[in-house]
C-alpha atoms as a PDB file:
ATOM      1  CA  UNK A   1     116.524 148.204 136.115  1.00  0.00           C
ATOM      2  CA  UNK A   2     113.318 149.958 137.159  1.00  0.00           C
ATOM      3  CA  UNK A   3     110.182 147.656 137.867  1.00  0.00           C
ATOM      4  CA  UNK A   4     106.273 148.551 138.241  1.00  0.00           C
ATOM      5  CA  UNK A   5     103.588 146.472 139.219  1.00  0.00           C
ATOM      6  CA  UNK A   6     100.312 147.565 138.246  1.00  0.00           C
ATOM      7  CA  UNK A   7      97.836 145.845 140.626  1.00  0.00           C
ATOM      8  CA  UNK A   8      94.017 146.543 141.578  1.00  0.00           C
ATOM      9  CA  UNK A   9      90.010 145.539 140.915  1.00  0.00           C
ATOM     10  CA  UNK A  10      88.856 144.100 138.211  1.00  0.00           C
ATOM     11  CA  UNK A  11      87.458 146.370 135.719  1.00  0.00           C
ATOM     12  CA  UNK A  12      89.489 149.256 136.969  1.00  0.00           C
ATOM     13  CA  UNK A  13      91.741 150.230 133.622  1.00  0.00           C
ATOM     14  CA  UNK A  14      94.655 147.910 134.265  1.00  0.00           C
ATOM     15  CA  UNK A  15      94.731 146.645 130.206  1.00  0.00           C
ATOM     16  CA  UNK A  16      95.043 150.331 129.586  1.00  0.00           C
ATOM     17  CA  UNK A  17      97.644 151.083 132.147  1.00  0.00           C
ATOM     18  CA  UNK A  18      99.814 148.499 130.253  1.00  0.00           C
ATOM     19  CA  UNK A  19      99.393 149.541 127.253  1.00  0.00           C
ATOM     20  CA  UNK A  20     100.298 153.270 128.379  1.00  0.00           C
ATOM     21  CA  UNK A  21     103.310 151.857 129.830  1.00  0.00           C
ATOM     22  CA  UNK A  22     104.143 150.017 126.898  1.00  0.00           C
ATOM     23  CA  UNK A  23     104.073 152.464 124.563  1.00  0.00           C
ATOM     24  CA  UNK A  24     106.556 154.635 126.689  1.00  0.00           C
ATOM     25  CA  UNK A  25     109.056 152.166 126.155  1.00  0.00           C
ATOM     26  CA  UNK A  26     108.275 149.475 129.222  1.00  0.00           C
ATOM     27  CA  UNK A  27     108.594 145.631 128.917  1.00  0.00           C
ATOM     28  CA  UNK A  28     104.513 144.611 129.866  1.00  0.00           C
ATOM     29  CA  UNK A  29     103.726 141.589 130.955  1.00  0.00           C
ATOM     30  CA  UNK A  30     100.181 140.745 131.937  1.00  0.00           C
ATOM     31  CA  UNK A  31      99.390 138.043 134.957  1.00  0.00           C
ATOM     32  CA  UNK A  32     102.363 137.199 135.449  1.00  0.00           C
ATOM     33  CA  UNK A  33     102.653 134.711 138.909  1.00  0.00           C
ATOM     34  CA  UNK A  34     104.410 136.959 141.274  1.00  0.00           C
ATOM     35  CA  UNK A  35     107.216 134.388 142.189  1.00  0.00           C
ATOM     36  CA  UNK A  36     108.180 134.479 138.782  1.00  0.00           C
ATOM     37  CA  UNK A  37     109.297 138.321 138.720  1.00  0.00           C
ATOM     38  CA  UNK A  38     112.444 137.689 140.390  1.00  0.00           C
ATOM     39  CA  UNK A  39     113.912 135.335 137.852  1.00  0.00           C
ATOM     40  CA  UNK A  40     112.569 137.674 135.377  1.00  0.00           C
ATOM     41  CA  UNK A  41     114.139 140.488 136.340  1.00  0.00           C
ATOM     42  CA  UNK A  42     117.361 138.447 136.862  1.00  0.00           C
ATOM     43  CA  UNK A  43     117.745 137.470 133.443  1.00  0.00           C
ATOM     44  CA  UNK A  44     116.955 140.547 132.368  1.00  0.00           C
ATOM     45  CA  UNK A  45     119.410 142.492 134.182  1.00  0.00           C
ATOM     46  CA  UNK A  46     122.050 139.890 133.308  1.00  0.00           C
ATOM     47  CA  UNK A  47     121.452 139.742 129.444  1.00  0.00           C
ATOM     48  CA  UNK A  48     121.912 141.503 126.656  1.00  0.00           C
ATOM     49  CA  UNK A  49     118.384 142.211 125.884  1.00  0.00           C
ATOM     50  CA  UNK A  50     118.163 145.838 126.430  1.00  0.00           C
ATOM     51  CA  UNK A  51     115.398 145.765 128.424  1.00  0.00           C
ATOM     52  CA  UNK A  52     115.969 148.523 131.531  1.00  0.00           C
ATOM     53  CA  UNK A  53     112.139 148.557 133.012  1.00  0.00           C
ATOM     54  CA  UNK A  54     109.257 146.448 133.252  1.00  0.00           C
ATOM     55  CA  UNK A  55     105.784 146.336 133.925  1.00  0.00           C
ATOM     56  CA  UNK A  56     104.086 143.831 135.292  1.00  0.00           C
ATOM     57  CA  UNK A  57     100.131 143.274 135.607  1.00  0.00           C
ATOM     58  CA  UNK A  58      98.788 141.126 138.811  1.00  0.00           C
ATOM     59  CA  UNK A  59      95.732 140.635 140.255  1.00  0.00           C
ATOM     60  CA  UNK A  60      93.109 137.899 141.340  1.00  0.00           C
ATOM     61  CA  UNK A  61      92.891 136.175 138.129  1.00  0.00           C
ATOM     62  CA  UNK A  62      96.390 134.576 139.464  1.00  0.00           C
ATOM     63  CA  UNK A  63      95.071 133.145 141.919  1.00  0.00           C
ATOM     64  CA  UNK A  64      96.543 131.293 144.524  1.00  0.00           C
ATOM     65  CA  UNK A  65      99.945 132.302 142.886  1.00  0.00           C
ATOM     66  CA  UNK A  66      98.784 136.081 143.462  1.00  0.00           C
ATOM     67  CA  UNK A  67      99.227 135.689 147.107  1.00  0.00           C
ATOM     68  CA  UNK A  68     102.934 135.474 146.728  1.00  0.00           C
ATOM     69  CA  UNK A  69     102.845 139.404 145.695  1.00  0.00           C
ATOM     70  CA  UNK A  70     104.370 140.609 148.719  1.00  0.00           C
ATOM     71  CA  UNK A  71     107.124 138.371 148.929  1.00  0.00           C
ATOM     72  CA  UNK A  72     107.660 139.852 145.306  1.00  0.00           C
ATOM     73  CA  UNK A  73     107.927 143.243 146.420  1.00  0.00           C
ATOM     74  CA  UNK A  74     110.827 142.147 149.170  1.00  0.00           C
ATOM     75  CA  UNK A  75     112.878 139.795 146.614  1.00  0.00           C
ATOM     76  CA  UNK A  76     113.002 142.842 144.566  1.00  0.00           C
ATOM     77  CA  UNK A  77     113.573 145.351 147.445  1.00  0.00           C
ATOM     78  CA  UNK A  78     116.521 142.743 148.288  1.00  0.00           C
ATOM     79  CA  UNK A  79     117.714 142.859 144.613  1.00  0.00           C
ATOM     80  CA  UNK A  80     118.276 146.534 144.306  1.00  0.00           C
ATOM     81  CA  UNK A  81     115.252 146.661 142.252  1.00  0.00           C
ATOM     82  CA  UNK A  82     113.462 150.395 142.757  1.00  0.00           C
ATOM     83  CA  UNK A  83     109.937 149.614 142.015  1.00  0.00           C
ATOM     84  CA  UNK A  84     106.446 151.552 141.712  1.00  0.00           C
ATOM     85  CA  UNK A  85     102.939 149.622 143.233  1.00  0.00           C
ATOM     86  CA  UNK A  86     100.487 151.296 141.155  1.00  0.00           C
ATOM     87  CA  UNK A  87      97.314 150.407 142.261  1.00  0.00           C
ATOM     88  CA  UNK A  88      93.558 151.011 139.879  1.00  0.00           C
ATOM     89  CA  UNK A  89      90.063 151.142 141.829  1.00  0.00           C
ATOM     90  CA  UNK A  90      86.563 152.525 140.744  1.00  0.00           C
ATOM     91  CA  UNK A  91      83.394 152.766 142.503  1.00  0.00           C
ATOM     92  CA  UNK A  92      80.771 150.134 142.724  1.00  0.00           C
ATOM     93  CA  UNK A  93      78.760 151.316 140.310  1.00  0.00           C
ATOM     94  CA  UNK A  94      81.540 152.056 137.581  1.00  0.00           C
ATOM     95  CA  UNK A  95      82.734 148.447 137.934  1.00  0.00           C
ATOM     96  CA  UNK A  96      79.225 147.017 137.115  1.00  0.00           C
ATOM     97  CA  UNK A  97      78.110 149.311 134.988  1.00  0.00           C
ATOM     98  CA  UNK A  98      81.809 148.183 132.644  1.00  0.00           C
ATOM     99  CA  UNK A  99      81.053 144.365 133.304  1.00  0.00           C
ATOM    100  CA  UNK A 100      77.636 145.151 132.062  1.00  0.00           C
ATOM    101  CA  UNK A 101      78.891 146.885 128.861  1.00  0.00           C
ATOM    102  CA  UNK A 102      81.738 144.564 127.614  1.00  0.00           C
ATOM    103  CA  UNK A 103      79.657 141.639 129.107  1.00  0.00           C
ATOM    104  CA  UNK A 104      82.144 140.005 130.667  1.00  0.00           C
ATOM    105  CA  UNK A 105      81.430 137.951 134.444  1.00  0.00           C
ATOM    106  CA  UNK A 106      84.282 139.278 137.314  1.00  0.00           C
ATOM    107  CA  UNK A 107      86.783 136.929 138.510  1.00  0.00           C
ATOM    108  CA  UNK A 108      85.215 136.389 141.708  1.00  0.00           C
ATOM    109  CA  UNK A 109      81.385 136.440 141.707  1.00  0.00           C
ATOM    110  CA  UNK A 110      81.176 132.904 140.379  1.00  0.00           C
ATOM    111  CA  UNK A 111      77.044 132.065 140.539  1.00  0.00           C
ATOM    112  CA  UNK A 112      76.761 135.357 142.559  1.00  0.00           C
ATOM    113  CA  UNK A 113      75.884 138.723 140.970  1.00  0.00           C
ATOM    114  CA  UNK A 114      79.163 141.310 140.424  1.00  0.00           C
ATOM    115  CA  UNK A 115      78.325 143.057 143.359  1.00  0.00           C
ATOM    116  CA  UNK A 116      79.450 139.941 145.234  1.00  0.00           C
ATOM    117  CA  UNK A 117      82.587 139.507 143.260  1.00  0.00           C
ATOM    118  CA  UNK A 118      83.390 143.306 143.668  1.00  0.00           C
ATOM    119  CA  UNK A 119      83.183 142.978 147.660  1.00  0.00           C
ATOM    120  CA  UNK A 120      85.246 140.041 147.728  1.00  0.00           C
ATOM    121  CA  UNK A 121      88.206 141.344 145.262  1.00  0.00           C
ATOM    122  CA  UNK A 122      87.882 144.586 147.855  1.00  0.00           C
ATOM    123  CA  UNK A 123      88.988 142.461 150.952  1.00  0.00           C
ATOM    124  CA  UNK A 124      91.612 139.954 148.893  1.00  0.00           C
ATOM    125  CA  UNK A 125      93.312 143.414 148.073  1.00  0.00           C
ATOM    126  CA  UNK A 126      92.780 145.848 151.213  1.00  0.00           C
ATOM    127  CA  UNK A 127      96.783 144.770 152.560  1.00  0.00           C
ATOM    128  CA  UNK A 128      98.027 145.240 149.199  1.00  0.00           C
ATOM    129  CA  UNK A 129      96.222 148.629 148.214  1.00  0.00           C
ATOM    130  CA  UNK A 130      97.806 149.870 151.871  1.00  0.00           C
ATOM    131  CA  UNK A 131     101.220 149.208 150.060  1.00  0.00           C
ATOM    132  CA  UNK A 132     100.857 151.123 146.879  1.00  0.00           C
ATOM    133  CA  UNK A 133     102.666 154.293 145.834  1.00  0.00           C
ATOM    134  CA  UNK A 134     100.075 155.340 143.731  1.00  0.00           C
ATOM    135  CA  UNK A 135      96.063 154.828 144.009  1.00  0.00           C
ATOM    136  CA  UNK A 136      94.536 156.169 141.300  1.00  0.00           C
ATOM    137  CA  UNK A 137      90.665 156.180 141.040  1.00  0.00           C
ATOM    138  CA  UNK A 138      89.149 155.870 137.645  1.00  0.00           C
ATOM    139  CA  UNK A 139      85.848 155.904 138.454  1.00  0.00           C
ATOM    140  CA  UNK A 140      85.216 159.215 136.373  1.00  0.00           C
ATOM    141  CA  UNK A 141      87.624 158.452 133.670  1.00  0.00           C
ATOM    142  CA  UNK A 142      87.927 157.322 130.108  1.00  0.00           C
ATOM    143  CA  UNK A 143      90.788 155.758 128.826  1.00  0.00           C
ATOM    144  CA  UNK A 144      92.553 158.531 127.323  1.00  0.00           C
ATOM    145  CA  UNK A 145      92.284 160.482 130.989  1.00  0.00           C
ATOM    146  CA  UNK A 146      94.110 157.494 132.413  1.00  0.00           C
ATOM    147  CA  UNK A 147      96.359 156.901 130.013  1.00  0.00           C
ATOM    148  CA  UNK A 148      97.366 161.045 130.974  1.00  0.00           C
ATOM    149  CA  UNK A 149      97.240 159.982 134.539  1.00  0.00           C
ATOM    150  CA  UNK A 150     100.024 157.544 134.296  1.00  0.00           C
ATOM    151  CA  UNK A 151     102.138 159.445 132.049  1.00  0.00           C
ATOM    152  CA  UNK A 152     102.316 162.134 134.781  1.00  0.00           C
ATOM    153  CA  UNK A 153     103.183 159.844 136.895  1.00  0.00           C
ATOM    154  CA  UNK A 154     106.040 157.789 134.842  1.00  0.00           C
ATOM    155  CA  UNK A 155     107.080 160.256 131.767  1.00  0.00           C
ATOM    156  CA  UNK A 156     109.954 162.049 134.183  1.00  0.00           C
ATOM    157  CA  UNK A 157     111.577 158.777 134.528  1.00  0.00           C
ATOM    158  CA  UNK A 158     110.466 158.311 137.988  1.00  0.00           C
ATOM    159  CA  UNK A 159     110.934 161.419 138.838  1.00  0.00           C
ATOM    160  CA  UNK A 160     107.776 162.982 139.720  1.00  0.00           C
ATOM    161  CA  UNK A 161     106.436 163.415 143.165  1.00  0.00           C
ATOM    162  CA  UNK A 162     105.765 160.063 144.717  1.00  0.00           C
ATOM    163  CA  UNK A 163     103.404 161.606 147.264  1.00  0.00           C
ATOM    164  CA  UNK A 164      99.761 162.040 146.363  1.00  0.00           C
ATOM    165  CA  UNK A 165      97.038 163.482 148.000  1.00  0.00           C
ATOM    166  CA  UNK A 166      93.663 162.765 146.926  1.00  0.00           C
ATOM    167  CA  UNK A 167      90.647 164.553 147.754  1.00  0.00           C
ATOM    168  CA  UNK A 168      87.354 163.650 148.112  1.00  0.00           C
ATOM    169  CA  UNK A 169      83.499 165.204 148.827  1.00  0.00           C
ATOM    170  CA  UNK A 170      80.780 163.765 150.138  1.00  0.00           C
ATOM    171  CA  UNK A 171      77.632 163.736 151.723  1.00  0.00           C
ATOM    172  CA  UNK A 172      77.497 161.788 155.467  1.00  0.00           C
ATOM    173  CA  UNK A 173      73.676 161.213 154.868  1.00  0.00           C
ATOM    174  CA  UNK A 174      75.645 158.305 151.834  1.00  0.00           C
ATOM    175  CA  UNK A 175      78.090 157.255 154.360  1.00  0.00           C
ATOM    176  CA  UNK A 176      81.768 157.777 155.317  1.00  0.00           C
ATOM    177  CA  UNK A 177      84.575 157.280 152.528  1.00  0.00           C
ATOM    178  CA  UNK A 178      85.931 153.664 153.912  1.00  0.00           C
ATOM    179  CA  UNK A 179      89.286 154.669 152.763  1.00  0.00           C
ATOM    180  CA  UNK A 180      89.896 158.223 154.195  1.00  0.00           C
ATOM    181  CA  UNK A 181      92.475 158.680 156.875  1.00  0.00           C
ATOM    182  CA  UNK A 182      91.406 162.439 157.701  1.00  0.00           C
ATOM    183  CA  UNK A 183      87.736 163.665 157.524  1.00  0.00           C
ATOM    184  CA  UNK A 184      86.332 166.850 157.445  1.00  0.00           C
ATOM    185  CA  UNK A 185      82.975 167.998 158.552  1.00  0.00           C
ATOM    186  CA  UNK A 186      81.739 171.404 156.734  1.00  0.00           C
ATOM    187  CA  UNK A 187      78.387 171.582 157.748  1.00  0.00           C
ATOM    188  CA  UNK A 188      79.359 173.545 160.367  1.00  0.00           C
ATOM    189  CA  UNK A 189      79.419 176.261 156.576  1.00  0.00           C
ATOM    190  CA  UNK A 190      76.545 178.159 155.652  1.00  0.00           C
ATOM    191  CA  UNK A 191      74.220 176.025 153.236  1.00  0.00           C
ATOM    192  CA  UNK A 192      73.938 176.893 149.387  1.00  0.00           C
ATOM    193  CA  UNK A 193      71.174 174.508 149.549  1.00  0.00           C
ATOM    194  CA  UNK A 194      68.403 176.920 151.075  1.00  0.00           C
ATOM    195  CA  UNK A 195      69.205 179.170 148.516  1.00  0.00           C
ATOM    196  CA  UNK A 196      66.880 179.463 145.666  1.00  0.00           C
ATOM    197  CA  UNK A 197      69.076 180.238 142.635  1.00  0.00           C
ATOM    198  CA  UNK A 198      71.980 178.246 144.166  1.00  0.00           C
ATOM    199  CA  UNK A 199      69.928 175.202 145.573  1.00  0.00           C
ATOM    200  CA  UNK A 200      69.796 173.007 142.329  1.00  0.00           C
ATOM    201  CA  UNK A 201      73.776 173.936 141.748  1.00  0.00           C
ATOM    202  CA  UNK A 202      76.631 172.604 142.718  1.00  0.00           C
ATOM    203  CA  UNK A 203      80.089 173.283 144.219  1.00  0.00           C
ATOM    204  CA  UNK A 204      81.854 173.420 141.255  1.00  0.00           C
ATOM    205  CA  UNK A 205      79.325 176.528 140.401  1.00  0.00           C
ATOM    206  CA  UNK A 206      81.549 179.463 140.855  1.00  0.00           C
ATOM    207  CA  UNK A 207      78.201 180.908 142.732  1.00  0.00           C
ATOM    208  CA  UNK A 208      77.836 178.368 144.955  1.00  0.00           C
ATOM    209  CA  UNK A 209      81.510 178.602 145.345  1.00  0.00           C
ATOM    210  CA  UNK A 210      81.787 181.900 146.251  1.00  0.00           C
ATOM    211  CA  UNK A 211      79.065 181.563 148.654  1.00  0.00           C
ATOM    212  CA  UNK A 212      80.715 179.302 150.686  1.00  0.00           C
ATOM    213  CA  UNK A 213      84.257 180.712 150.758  1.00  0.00           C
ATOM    214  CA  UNK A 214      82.824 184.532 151.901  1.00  0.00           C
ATOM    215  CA  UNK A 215      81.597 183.474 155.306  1.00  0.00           C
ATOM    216  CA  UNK A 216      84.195 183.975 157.948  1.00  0.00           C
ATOM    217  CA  UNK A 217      84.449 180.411 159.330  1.00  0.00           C
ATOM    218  CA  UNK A 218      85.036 178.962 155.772  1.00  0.00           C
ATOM    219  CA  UNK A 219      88.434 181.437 155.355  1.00  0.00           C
ATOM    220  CA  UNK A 220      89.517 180.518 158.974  1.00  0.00           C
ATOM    221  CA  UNK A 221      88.906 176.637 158.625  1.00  0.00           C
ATOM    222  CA  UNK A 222      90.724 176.767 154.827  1.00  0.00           C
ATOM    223  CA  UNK A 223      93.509 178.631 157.002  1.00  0.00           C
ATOM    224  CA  UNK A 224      94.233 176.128 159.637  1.00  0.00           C
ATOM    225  CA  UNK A 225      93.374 172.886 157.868  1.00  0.00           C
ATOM    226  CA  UNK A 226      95.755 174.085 155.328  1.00  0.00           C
ATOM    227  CA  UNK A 227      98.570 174.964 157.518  1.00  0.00           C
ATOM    228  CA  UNK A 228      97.855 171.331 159.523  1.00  0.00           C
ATOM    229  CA  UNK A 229      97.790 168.744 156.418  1.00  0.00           C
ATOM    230  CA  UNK A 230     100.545 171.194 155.053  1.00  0.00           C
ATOM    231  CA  UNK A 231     102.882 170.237 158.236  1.00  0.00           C
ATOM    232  CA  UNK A 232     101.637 166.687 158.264  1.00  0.00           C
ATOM    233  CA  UNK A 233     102.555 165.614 154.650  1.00  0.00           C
ATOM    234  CA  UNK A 234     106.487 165.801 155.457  1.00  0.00           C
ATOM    235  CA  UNK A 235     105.855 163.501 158.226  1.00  0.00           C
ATOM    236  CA  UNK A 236     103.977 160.840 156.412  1.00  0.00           C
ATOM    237  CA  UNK A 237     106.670 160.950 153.802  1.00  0.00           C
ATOM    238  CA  UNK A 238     109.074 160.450 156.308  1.00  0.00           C
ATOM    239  CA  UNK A 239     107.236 157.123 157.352  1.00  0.00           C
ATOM    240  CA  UNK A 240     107.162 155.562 154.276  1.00  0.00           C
ATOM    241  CA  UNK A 241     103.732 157.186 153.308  1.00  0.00           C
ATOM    242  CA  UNK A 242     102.587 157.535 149.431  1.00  0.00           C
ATOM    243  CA  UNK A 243      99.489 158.938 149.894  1.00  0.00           C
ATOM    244  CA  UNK A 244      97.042 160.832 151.852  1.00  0.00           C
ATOM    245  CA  UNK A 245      93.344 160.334 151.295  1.00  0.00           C
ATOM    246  CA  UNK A 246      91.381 163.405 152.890  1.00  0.00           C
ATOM    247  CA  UNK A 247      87.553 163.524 152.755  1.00  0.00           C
ATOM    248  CA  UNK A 248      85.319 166.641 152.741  1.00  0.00           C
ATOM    249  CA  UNK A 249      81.820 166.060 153.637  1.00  0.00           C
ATOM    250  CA  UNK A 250      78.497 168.005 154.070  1.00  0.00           C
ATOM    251  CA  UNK A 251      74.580 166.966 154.263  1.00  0.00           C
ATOM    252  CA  UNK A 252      74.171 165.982 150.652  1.00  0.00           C
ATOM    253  CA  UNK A 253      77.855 166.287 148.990  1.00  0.00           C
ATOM    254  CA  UNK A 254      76.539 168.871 146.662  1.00  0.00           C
ATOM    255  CA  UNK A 255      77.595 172.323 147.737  1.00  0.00           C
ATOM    256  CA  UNK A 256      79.968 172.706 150.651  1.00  0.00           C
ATOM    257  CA  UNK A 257      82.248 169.599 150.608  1.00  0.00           C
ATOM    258  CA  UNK A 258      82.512 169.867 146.748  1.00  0.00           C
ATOM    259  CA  UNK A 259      83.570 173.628 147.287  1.00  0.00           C
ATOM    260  CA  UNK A 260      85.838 172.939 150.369  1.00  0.00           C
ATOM    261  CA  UNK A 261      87.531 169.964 148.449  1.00  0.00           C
ATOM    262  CA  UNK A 262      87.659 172.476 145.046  1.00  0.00           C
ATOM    263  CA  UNK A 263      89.296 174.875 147.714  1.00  0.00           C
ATOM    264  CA  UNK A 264      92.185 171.832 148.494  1.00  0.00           C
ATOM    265  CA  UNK A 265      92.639 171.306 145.618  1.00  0.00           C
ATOM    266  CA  UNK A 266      94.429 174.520 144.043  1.00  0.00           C
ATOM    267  CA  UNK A 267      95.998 174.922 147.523  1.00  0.00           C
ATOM    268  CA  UNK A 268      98.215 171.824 146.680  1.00  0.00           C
ATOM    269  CA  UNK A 269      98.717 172.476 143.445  1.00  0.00           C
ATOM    270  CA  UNK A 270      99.723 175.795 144.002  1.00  0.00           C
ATOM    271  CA  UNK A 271     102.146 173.928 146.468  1.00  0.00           C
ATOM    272  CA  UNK A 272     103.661 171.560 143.667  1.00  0.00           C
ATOM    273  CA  UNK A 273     102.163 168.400 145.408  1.00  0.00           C
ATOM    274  CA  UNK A 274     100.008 166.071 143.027  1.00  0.00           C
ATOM    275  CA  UNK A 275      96.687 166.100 143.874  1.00  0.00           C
ATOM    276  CA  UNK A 276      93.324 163.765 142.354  1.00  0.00           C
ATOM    277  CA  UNK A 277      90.173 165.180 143.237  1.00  0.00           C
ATOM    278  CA  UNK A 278      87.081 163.155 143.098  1.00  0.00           C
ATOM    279  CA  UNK A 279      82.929 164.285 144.013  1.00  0.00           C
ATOM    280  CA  UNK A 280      81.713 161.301 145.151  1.00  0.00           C
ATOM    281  CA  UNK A 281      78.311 162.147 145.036  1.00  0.00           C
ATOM    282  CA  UNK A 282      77.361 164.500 142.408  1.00  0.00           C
END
């Protein structure tokens, strides 16, 4: 038996996770109370039923019963059960700008405005998001780039690297990235930005790129930040770690960071480790 829980905000793609895991062949069951999954996954494993992995949607619509997640994940740690804790998020402004569009009031904001709802589903779910195997930001997708997301992740059977690192850009003068464990200052870099033709660009611009990677300092910092996460990763494997969320930031988050974190990027790919990449501020 093989188990996933797909958790995470409202809003956030978890309908469409489902029904990607569905359609590769998983038993999906959406809000499902938590301290029900055990004597699910019981009879399953005891019948005849064929079933062999299941997916199960929670989040705060459960309600009270959604606190008992955690005591879900032990009974089926203590069953022999491997599971996955896949957990969705977005941005602020992706989640109201989808309540807006299907017109639909979150689960949380009650008389208050979605903002209000947003910040509150954030703090129910900050001990379980520090649990999850997989975070996966879909701020800057569409359903069919989620739906690929999650196939990479599940199509090997399992198999595929549970250890993500996701990489992020921004600008300080918008605030620090409340979920990054290492950040990176590159405005220590030559600026883009007081260049004429590059100034209105961006670090994805193979221009401004280039720009940024030719200076000295850029190829020594890529060197030994590199070689440092590189060395770190096995270690935070080691503790139980799933995920490593490293932040890039400059001035504005146009230029450098989105270069630096472009940089990061190919350097962990090139090192087989699955990577997500979001510009924060562009």
């Amino acid at each position: 038996m093989q188990a996933v829980i797909v958790t995470g905000l409202s809003g956030a793609g978890k309908t469409q996770a489902a029904i990607c895991l569905e359609d590769m062949g998983y038993y999906c069951i959406d809000n499902m109370p938590p301290a029900l999954i055990k004597n699910f996954m019981g009879l399953a494993a005891r019948g005849q039923n064929g079933i062999d992995k299941a997916a199960f949607v929670m989040d705060v619509r459960g309600g009270e019963f959604f606190a008992d997640i955690e005591l879900c994940l032990a009974d089926l740690k203590n069953m022999g059960i491997p599971y996955k804790l896949v957990f969705l998020e977005a941005s602020d402004e992706a989640l109201i700008r989808r309540f807006n569009e299907t017109r639909r009031t979150h689960p949380l904001s009650g008389s208050f405005s979605t903002i209000v709802g947003i910040q509150k589903e954030r703090d129910a779910l900050k001990g379980i998001r520090d649990l999850a195997n997989y975070i996966v930001d879909t701020s800057n997708m569409k359903s069919m780039r989620l739906r690929e997301e999650i196939k990479q992740i599940f199509a090997s059977g399992g198999e595929a690297s549970d250890f993500t690192v996701n990489i992020k850009s921004f600008g300080f003068k918008n605030g620090i990235p409340l979920e990054a464990d290492i950040v990176f200052d590159v405005r220590f870099i030559p600026n883009p930005y007081y260049v004429a033709e590059l100034k209105k660009l961006t670090g994805n611009n193979k221009k401004v790129r280039r720009f940024v990677m030719k200076s000295p300092e850029s190829a020594n910092f890529v060197r030994k930040a590199s070689e440092l996460i590189s060395d770190m990763i096995p270690c935070y494997i080691r503790e139980g770690k799933y995920h490593l969320n490293i932040a890039f930031g400059c001035t504005g988050g146009q230029h450098r960071s989105v270069a630096m974190a472009n940089e990061f990027v190919e350097i962990f790919n090139a090192q087989g480790r699955r990577t997500i990449a979001e510009h924060r501020d562009i």
